[in-house]
C-alpha atoms as a PDB file:
ATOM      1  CA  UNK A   1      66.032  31.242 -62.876  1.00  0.00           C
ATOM      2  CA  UNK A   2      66.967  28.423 -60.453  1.00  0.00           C
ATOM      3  CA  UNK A   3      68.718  25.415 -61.242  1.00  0.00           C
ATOM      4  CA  UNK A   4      66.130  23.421 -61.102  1.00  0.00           C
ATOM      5  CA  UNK A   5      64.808  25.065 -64.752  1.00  0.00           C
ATOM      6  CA  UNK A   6      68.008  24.186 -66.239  1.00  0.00           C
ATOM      7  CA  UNK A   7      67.125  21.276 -67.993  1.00  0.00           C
ATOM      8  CA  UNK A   8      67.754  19.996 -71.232  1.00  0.00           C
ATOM      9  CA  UNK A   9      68.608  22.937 -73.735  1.00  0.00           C
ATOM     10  CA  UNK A  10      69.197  24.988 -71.026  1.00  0.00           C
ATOM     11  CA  UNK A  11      71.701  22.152 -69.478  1.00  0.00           C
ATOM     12  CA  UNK A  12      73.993  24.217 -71.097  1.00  0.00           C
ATOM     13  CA  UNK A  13      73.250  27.573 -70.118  1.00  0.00           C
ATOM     14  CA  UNK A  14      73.969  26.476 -66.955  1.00  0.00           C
ATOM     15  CA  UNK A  15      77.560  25.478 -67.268  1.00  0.00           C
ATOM     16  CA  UNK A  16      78.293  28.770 -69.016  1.00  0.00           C
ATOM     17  CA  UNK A  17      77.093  30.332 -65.934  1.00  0.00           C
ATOM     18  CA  UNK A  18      79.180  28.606 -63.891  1.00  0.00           C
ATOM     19  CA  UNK A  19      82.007  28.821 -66.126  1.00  0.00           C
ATOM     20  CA  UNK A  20      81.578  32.852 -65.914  1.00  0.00           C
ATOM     21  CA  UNK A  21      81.273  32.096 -62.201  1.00  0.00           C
ATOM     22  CA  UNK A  22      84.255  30.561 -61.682  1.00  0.00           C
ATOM     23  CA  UNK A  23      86.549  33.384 -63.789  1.00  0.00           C
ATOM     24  CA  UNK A  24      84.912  36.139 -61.641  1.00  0.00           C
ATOM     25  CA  UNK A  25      85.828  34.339 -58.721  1.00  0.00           C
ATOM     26  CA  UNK A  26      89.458  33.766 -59.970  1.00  0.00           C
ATOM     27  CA  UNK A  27      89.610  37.601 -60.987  1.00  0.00           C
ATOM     28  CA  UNK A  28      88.559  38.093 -57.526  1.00  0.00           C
ATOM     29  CA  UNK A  29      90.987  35.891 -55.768  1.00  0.00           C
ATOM     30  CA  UNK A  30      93.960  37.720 -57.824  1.00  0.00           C
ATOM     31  CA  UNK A  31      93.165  41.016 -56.473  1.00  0.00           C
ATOM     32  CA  UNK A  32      92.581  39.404 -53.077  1.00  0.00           C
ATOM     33  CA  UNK A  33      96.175  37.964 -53.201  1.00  0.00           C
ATOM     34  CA  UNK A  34      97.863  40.667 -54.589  1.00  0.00           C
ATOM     35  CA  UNK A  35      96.466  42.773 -51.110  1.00  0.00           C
ATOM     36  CA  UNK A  36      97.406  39.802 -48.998  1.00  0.00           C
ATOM     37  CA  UNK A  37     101.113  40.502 -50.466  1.00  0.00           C
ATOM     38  CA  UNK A  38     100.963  44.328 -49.860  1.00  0.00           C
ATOM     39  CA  UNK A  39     100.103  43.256 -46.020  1.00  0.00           C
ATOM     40  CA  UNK A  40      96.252  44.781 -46.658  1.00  0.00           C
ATOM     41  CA  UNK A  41      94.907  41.304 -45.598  1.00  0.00           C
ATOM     42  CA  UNK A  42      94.771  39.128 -42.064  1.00  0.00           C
ATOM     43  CA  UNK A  43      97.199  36.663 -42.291  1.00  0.00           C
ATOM     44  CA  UNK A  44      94.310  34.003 -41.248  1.00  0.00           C
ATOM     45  CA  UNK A  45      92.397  34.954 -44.552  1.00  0.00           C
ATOM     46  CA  UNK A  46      92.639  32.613 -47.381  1.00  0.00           C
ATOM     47  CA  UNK A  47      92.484  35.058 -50.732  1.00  0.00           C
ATOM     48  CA  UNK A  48      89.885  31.864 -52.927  1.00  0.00           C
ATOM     49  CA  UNK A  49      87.639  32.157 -49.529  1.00  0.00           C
ATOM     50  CA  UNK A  50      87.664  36.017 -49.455  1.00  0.00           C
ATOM     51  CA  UNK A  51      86.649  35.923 -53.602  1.00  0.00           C
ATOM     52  CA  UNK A  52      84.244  33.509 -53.428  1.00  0.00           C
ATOM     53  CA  UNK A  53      82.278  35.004 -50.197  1.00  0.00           C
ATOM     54  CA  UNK A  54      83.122  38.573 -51.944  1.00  0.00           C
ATOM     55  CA  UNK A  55      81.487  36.676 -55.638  1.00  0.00           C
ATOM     56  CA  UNK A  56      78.548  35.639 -53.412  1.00  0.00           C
ATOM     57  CA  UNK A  57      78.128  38.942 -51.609  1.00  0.00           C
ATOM     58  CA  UNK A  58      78.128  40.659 -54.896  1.00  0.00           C
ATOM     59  CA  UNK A  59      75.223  38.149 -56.400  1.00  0.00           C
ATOM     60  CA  UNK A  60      73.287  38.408 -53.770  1.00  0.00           C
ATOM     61  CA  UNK A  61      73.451  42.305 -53.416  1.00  0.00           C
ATOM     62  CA  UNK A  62      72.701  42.454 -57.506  1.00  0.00           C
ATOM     63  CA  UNK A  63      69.881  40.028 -56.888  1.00  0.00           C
ATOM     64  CA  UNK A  64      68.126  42.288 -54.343  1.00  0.00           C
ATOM     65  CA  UNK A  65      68.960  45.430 -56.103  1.00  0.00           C
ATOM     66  CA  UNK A  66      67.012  43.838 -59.471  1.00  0.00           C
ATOM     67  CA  UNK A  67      63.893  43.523 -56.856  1.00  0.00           C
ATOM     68  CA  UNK A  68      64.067  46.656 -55.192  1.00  0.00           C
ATOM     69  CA  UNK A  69      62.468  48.679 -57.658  1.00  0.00           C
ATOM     70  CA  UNK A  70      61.487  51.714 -55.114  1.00  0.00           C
ATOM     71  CA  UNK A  71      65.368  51.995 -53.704  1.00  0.00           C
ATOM     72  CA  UNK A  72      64.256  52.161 -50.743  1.00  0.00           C
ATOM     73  CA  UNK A  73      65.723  49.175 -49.124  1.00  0.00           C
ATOM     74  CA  UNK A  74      69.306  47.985 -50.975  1.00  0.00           C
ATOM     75  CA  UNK A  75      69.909  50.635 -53.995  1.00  0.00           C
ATOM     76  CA  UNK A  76      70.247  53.594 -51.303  1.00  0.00           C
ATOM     77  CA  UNK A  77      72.550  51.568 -49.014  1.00  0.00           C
ATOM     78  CA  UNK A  78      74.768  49.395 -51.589  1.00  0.00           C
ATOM     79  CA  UNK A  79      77.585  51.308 -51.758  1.00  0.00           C
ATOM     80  CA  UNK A  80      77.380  51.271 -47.687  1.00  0.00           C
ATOM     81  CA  UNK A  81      77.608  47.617 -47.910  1.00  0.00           C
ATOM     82  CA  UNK A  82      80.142  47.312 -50.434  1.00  0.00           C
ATOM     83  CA  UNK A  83      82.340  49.686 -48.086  1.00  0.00           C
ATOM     84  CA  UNK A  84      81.723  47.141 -45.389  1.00  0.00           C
ATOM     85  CA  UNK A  85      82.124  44.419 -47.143  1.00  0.00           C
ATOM     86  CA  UNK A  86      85.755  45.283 -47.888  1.00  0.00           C
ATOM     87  CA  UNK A  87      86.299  47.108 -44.515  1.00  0.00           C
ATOM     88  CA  UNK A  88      85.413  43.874 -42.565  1.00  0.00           C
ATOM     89  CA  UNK A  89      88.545  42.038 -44.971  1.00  0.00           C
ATOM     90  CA  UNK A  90      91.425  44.415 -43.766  1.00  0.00           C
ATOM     91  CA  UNK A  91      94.358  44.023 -41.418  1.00  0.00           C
END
């Protein structure tokens, strides 16, 4: 769904969504700081940035997965991406 078909009884929906949202990304940010503290991070990297692009990264890499039925073009290379996706965030 967009957000667009969150109207009325599903006004709702919506904020729970976010709400779930927002605690992922706040789960995220914890484990971001706690590296940042251990010296795993660069110093320029702001640990809410790092969990909400990390938050994003992750929806849009389950989004595409959902739609790649064949595996063919995400499923086989996720964890590849993942890896990366972390790689690119350390010192």
């Amino acid at each position: 769904m967009i957000k667009c078909e969150y109207v009325d009884d599903l006004a709702e929906v919506l904020d729970q969504m976010l709400n779930n949202c927002a605690r992922i990304t706040e789960k995220i940010e914890q484990l971001y700081t706690r590296a940042k503290e251990k010296g795993l991070l660069k110093a320029s990297q702001s640990p809410a940035e790092l969990a909400t692009d990390t938050h994003l990264f992750f929806i849009g890499l389950l989004h595409m997965w959902v739609k790649d039925t064949q595996g063919c073009r995400f499923r086989n290379q996720a964890t590849e991406l993942v890896k990366t996706h972390i790689s690119l965030r350390r010192q």
